[in-house]
Protein backbone atom coordinates (compact mmCIF):
# COMPACT_ATOMS: atom_id res chain seq x y z
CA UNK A 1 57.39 -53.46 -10.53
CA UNK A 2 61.02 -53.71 -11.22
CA UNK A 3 63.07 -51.81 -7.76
CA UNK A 4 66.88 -50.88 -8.44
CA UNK A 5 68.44 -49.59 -5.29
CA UNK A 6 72.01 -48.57 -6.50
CA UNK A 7 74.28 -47.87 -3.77
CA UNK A 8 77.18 -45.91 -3.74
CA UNK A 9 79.65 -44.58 -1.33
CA UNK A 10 80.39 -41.38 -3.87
CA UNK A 11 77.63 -39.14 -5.64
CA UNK A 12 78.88 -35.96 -5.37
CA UNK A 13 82.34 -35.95 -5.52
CA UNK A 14 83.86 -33.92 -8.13
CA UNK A 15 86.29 -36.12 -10.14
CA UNK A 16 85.36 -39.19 -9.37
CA UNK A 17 84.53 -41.51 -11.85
CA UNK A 18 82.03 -44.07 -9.71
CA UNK A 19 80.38 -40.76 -8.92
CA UNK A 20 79.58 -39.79 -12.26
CA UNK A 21 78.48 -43.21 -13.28
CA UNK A 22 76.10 -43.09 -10.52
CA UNK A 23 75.16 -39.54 -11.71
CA UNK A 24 73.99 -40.56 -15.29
CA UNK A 25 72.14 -43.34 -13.84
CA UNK A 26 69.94 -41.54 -11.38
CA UNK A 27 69.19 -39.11 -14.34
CA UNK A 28 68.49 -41.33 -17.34
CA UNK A 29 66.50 -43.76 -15.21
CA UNK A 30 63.79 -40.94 -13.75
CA UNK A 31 60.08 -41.25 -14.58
CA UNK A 32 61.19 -44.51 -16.34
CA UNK A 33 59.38 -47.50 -15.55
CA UNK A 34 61.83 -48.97 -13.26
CA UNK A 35 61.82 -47.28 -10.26
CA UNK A 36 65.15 -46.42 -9.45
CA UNK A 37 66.81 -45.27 -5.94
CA UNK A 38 70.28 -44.09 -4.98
CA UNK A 39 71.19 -44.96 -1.79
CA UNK A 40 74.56 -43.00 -0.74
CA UNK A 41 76.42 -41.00 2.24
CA UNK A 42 77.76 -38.21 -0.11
CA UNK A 43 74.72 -35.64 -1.60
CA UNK A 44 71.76 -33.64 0.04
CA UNK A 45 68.75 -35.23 -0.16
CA UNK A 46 66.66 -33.45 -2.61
CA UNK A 47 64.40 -36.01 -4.39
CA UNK A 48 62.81 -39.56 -3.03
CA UNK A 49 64.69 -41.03 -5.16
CA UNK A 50 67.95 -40.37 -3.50
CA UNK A 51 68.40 -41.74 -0.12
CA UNK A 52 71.61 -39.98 1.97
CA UNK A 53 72.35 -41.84 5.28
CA UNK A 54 74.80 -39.75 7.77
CA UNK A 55 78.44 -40.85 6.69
CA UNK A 56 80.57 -42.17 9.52
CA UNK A 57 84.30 -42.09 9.85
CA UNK A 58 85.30 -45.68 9.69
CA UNK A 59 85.24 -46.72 5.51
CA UNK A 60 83.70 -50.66 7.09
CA UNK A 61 81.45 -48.46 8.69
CA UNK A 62 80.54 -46.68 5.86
CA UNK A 63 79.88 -49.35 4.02
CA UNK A 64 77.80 -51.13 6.18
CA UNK A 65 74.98 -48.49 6.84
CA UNK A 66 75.05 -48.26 3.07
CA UNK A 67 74.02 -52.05 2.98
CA UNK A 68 71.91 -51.46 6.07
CA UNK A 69 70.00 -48.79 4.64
CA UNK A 70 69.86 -50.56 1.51
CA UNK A 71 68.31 -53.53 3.20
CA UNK A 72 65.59 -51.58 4.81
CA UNK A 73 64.36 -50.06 1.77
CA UNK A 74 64.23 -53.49 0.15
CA UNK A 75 61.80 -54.52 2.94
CA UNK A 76 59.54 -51.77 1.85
CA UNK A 77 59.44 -53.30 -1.59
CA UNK A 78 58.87 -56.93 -0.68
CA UNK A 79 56.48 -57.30 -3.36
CA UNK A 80 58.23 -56.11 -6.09
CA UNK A 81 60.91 -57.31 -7.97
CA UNK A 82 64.39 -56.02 -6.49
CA UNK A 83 67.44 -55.76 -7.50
CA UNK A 84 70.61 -54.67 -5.49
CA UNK A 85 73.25 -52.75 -7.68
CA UNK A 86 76.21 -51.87 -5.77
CA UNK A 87 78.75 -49.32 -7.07
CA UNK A 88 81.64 -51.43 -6.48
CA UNK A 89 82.80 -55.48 -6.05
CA UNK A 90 83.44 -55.34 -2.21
CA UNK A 91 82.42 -55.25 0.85
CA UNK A 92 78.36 -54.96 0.39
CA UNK A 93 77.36 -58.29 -0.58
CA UNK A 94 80.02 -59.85 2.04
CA UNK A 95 77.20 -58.69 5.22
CA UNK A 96 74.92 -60.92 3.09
CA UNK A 97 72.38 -60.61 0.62
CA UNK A 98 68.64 -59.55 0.19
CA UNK A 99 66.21 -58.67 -2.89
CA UNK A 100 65.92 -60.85 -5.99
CA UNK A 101 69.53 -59.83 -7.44
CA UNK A 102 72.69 -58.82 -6.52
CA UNK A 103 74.64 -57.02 -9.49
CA UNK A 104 78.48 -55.69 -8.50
CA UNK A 105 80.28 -53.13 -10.17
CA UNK A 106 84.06 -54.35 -10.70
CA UNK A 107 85.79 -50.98 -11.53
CA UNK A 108 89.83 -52.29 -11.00
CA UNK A 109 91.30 -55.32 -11.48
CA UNK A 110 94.73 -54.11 -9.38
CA UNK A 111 93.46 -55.57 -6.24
CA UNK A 112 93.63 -59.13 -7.74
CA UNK A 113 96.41 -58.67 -9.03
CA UNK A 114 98.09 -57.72 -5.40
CA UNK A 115 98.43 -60.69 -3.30
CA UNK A 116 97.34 -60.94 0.21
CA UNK A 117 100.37 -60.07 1.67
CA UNK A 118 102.20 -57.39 0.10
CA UNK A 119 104.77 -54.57 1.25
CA UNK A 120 103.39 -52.14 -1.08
CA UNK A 121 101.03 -50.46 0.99
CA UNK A 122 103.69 -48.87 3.84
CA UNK A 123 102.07 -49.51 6.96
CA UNK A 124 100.53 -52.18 9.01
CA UNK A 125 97.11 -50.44 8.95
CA UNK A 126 96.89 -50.63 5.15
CA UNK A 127 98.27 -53.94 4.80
CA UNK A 128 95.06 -55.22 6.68
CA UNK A 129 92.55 -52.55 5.15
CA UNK A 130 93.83 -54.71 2.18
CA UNK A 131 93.61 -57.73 2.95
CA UNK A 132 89.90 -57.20 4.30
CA UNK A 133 89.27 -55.95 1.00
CA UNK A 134 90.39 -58.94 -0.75
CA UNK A 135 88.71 -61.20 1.31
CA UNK A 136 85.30 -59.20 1.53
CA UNK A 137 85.58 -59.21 -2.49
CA UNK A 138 85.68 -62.14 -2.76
CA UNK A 139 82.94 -63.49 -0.89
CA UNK A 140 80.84 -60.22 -2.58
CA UNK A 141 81.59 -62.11 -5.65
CA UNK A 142 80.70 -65.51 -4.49
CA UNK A 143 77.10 -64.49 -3.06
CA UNK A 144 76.75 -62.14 -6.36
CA UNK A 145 74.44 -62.91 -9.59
CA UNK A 146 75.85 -60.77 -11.97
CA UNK A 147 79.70 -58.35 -12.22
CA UNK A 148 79.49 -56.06 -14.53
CA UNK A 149 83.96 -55.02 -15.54
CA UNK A 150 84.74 -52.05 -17.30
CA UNK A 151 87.20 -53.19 -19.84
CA UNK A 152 87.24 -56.43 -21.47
CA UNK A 153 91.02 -56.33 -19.40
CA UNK A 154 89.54 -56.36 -16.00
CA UNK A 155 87.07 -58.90 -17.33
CA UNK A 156 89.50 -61.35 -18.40
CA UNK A 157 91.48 -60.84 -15.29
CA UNK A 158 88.60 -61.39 -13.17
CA UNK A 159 87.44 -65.14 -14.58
CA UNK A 160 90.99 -66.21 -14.53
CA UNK A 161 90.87 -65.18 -10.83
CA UNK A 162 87.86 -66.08 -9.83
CA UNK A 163 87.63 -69.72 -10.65
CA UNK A 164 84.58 -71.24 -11.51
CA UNK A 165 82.39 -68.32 -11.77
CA UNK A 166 83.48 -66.98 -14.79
CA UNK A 167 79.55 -66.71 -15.66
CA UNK A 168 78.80 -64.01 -13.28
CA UNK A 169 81.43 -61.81 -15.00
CA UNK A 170 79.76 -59.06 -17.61
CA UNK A 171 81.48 -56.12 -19.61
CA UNK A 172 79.92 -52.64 -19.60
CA UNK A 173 82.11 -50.05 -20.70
CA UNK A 174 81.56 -46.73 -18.50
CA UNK A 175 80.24 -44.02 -20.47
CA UNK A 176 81.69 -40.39 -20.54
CA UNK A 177 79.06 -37.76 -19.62
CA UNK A 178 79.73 -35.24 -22.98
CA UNK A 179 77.08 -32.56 -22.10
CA UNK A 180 80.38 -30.11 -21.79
CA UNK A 181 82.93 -31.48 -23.60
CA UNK A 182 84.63 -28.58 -25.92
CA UNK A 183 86.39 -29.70 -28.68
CA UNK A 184 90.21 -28.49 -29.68
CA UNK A 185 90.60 -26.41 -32.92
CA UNK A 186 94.00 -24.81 -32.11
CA UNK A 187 96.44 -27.36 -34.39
CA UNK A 188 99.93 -25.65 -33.21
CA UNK A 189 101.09 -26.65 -30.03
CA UNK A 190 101.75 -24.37 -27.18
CA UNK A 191 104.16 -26.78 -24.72
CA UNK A 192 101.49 -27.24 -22.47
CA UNK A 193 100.53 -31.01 -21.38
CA UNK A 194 98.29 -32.43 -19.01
CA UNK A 195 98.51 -34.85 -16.47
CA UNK A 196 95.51 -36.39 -14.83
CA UNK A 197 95.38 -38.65 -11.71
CA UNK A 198 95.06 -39.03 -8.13
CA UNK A 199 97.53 -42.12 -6.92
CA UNK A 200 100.81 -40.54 -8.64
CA UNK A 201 102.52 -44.28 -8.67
CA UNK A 202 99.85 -46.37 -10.24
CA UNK A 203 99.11 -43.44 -12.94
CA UNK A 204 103.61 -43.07 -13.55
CA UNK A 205 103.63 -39.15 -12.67
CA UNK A 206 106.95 -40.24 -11.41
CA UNK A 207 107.80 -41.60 -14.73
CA UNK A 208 106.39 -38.18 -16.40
CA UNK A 209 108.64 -36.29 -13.73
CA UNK A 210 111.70 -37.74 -15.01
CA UNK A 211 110.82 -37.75 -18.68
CA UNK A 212 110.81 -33.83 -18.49
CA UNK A 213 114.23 -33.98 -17.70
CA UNK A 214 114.85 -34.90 -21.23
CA UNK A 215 112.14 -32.62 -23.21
CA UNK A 216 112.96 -29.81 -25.15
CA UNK A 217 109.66 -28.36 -26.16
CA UNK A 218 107.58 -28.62 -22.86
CA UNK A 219 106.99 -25.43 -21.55
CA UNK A 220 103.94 -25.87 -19.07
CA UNK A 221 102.89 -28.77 -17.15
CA UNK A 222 99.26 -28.74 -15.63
CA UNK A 223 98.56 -31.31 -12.97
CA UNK A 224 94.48 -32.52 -12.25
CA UNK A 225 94.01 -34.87 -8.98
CA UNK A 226 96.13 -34.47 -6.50
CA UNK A 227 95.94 -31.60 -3.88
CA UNK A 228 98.43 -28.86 -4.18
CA UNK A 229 100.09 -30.03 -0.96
CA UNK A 230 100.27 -33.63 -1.55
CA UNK A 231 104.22 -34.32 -0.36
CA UNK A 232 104.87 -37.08 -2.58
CA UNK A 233 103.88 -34.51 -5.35
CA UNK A 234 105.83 -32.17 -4.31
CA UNK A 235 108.96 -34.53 -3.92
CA UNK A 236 108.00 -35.29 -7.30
CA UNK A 237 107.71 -31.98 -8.59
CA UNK A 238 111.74 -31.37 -7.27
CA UNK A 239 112.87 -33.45 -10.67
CA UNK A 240 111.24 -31.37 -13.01
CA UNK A 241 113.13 -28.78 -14.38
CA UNK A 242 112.57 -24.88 -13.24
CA UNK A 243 112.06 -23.68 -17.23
CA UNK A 244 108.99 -25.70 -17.23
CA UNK A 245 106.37 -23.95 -15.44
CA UNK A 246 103.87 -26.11 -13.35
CA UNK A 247 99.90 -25.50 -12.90
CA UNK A 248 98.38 -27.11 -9.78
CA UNK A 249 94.95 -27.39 -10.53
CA UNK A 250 93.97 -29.54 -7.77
CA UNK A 251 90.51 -31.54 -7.54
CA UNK A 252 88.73 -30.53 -10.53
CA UNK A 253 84.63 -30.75 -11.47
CA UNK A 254 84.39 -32.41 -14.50
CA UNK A 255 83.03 -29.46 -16.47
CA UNK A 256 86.00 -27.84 -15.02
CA UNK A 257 88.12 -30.26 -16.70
CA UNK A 258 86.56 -30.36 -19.98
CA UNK A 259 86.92 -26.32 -20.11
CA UNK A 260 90.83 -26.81 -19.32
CA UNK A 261 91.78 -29.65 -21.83
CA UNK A 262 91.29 -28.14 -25.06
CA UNK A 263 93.21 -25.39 -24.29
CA UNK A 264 96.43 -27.77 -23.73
CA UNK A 265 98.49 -30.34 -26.47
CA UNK A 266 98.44 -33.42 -25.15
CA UNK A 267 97.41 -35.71 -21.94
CA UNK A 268 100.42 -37.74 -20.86
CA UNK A 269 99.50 -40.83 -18.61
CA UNK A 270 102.34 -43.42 -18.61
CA UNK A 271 100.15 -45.52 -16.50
CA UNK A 272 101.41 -48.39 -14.54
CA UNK A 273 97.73 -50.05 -14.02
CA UNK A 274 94.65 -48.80 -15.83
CA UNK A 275 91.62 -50.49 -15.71
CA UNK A 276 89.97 -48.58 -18.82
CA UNK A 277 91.49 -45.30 -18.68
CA UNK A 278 88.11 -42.96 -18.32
CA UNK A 279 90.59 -39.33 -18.75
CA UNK A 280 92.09 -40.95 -22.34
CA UNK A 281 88.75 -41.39 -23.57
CA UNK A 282 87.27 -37.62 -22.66
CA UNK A 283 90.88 -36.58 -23.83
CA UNK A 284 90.04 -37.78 -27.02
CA UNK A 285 86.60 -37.14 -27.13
CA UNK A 286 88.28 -33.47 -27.40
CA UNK A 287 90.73 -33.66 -29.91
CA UNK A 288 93.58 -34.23 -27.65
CA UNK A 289 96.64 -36.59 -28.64
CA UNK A 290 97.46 -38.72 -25.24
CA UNK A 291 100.50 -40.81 -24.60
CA UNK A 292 99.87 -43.61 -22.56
CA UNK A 293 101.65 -47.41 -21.68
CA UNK A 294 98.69 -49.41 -23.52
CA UNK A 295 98.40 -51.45 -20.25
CA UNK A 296 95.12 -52.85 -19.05
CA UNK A 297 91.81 -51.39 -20.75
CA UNK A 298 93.82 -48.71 -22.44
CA UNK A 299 94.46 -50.77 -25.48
CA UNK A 300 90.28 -50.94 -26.04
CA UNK A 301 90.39 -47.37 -26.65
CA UNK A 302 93.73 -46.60 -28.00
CA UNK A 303 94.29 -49.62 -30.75
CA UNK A 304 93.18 -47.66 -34.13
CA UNK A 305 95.09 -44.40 -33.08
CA UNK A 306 98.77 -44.09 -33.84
CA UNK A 307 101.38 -46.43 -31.92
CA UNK A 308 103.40 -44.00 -29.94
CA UNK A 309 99.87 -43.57 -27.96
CA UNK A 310 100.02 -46.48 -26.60
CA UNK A 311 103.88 -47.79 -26.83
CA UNK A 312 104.91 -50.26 -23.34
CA UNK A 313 107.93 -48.31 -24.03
CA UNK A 314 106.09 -45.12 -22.49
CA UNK A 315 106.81 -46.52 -19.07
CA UNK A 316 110.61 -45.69 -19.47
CA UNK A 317 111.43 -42.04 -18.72
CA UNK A 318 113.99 -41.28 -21.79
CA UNK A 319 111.52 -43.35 -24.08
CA UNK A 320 108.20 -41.01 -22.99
CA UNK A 321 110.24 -37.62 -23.13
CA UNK A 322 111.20 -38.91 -27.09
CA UNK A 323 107.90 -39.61 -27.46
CA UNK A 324 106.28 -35.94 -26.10
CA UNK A 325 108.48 -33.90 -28.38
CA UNK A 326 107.57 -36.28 -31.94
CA UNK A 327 104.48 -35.12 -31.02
CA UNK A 328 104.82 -31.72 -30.03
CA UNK A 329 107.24 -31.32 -33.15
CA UNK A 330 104.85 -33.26 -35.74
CA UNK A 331 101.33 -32.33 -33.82
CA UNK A 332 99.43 -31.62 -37.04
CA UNK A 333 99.43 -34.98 -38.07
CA UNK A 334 99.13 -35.94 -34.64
CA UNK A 335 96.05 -33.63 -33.61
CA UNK A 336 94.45 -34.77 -37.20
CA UNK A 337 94.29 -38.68 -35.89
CA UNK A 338 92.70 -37.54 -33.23
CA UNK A 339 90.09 -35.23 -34.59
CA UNK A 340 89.26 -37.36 -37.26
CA UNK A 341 88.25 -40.33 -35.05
CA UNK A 342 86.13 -38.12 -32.15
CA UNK A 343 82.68 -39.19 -33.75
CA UNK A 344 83.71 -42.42 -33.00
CA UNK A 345 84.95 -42.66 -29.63
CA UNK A 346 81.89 -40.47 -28.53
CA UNK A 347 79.62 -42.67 -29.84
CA UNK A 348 81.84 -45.91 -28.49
CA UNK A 349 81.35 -44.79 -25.43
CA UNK A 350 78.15 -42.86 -25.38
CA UNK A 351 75.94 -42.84 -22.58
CA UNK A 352 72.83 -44.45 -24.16
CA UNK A 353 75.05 -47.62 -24.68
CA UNK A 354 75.76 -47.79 -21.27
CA UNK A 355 72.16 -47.24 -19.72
CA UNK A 356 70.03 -49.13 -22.99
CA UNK A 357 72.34 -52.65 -21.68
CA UNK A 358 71.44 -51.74 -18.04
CA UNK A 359 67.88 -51.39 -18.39
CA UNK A 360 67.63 -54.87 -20.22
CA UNK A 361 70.28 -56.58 -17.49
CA UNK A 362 67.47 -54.98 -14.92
CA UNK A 363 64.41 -56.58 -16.93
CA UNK A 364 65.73 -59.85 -17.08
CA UNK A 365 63.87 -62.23 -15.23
């Protein structure tokens, strides 16, 4: 019998992408003929296929017991054929390894990009909780059979990093989960945009803050992510001027999300690193226009939709603010590229893809 024991450190949060991912996978893979078991600190344990150890403070902690646990369970299975699938490229595999296979789930490539040593994390504390990431990644990767990237970006970024192994490295897109998504049918805009994202830098809200400066035809902004008393949010929020009238949504569930978005004009992400971009793609699943920077992944979704989507030039404040009101001013033709293309990014990145190349990646022998 072929054993998956996918472990993740996230099941139940909300708006978390790893979380969903592991979500789809404990549901299309039950009563299959691989037996497959979550392993996790975040869920109640409900089935005996989902194994919840007690989460501790510590994140190295964390991860450990995961392995631990993980380990155990692969004992119990000694005769079968098992495979260890962990939700992320670091730390698990760095404890050691155990089971027939080791698969990794690469979901960023901005911590190779980052150097060892760098002043962008603030505090001494972080600087190391960096650097042990790096290093623990690294030798996850080394003692690994198989890394499955998200974008054909991260992929690339990962074999020119990772010398020598550049065998290991796999792409699977992540699917979107579009049991709820709505689709938009309102094709005049209403000045309300979206903004979607959790580390404000990395995902340019501060770039979006300034933009609206310059707008004339934003009347609403609606932030997902962040909590409503995040300070650097708020410091952020000082910029934007008082006519435009802001919507802290906070964390939001996914079907949550997808209820909110077609009610709105646009999604504006003026990312600074994107691995794949997971919020473009349900964006569009929707009918929603989205202006982005095109870097990382973002240019695997974006390249057959119109140019200001996905213009470098995005990253520049006065540039982006241009770029909101062309759309809001021409948004027929704008919401009409994107409605006429949302058979096709569903089915680009439908979940059946995603689980059909899993299941043979698991049967390979």
């Amino acid at each position: 019998m072929t054993v998956v024991i996918f472990v993740t450190s996230v099941y139940e949060l909300p708006n978390s992408g790893p979380a969903t991912f592991a979500k789809i996978l404990s549901e299309s893979f039950h009563d299959s003929e691989i037996k497959f078991i979550i392993v996790t600190s975040d869920a109640i344990n409900t089935a005996d296929d989902l194994v919840v150890i007690r989460r501790p403070k510590s994140s190295v902690a964390l991860y450990f017991q995961l392995w631990r646990k993980a380990k155990e369970i692969a004992a119990f299975y000694k005769d079968d054929y098992v495979i260890i699938h962990y939700n992320n490229s670091f730390p698990y595999a760095a404890f050691g390894t155990f089971g027939n296979r080791t698969i990794l789930q690469m979901n960023d490539y901005y911590n190779i990009r980052l150097p060892y040593i760098s002043f962008l994390h603030g505090s001494i504390r972080r600087s190391f909780a960096h650097i042990f990431r790096k290093l623990t990644e690294r030798l996850s990767i080394h003692h690994s059979d198989v890394v499955l990237c998200n974008s054909r970006h991260t992929q690339n970024e990962a074999i020119g990093y990772y010398k020598g192994q550049h065998q290991k490295f796999r792409l699977l897109y992540k699917s979107i989960d579009d049991a709820d998504l709505g689709i938009k049918t309102i094709d005049e805009p209403s000045g309300e945009i979206l903004y979607i994202g959790n580390d404000l830098k990395l995902k340019g809200f501060d770039i979006l803050a300034e933009a609206l400066k310059s707008t004339s035809r934003v009347q609403k902004l609606h932030i997902a992510g962040p909590a409503a008393n995040n300070p650097l949010l708020n410091q952020l929020l000082l910029h934007v001027p008082q006519h435009i009238a802001i919507v802290k949504h906070g964390a939001l569930t996914h079907k949550e999300l997808y209820a909110l978005s077609p009610n709105l004009d646009m999604l504006v992400l003026p990312a600074r690193y994107e691995a794949l971009g997971v919020s473009v793609i349900e964006c569009l699943a929707q009918g929603l226009p989205v202006l982005t920077s095109g870097v990382g992944g973002l240019m695997e979704i974006l390249e057959e939709y119109p140019a200001e989507f996905y213009s470098a030039s995005n990253l520049k404040p006065s540039i982006l603010a241009s770029n909101i009101d062309l759309i809001l001013e021409n948004y027929k033709y704008f919401y009409t590229a994107v409605k006429e293309r949302i058979p096709t990014i569903r089915n680009k990145f439908e979940k059946r893809k995603m689980t059909n190349y899993l299941k043979t990646l698991y049967l390979e022998r």
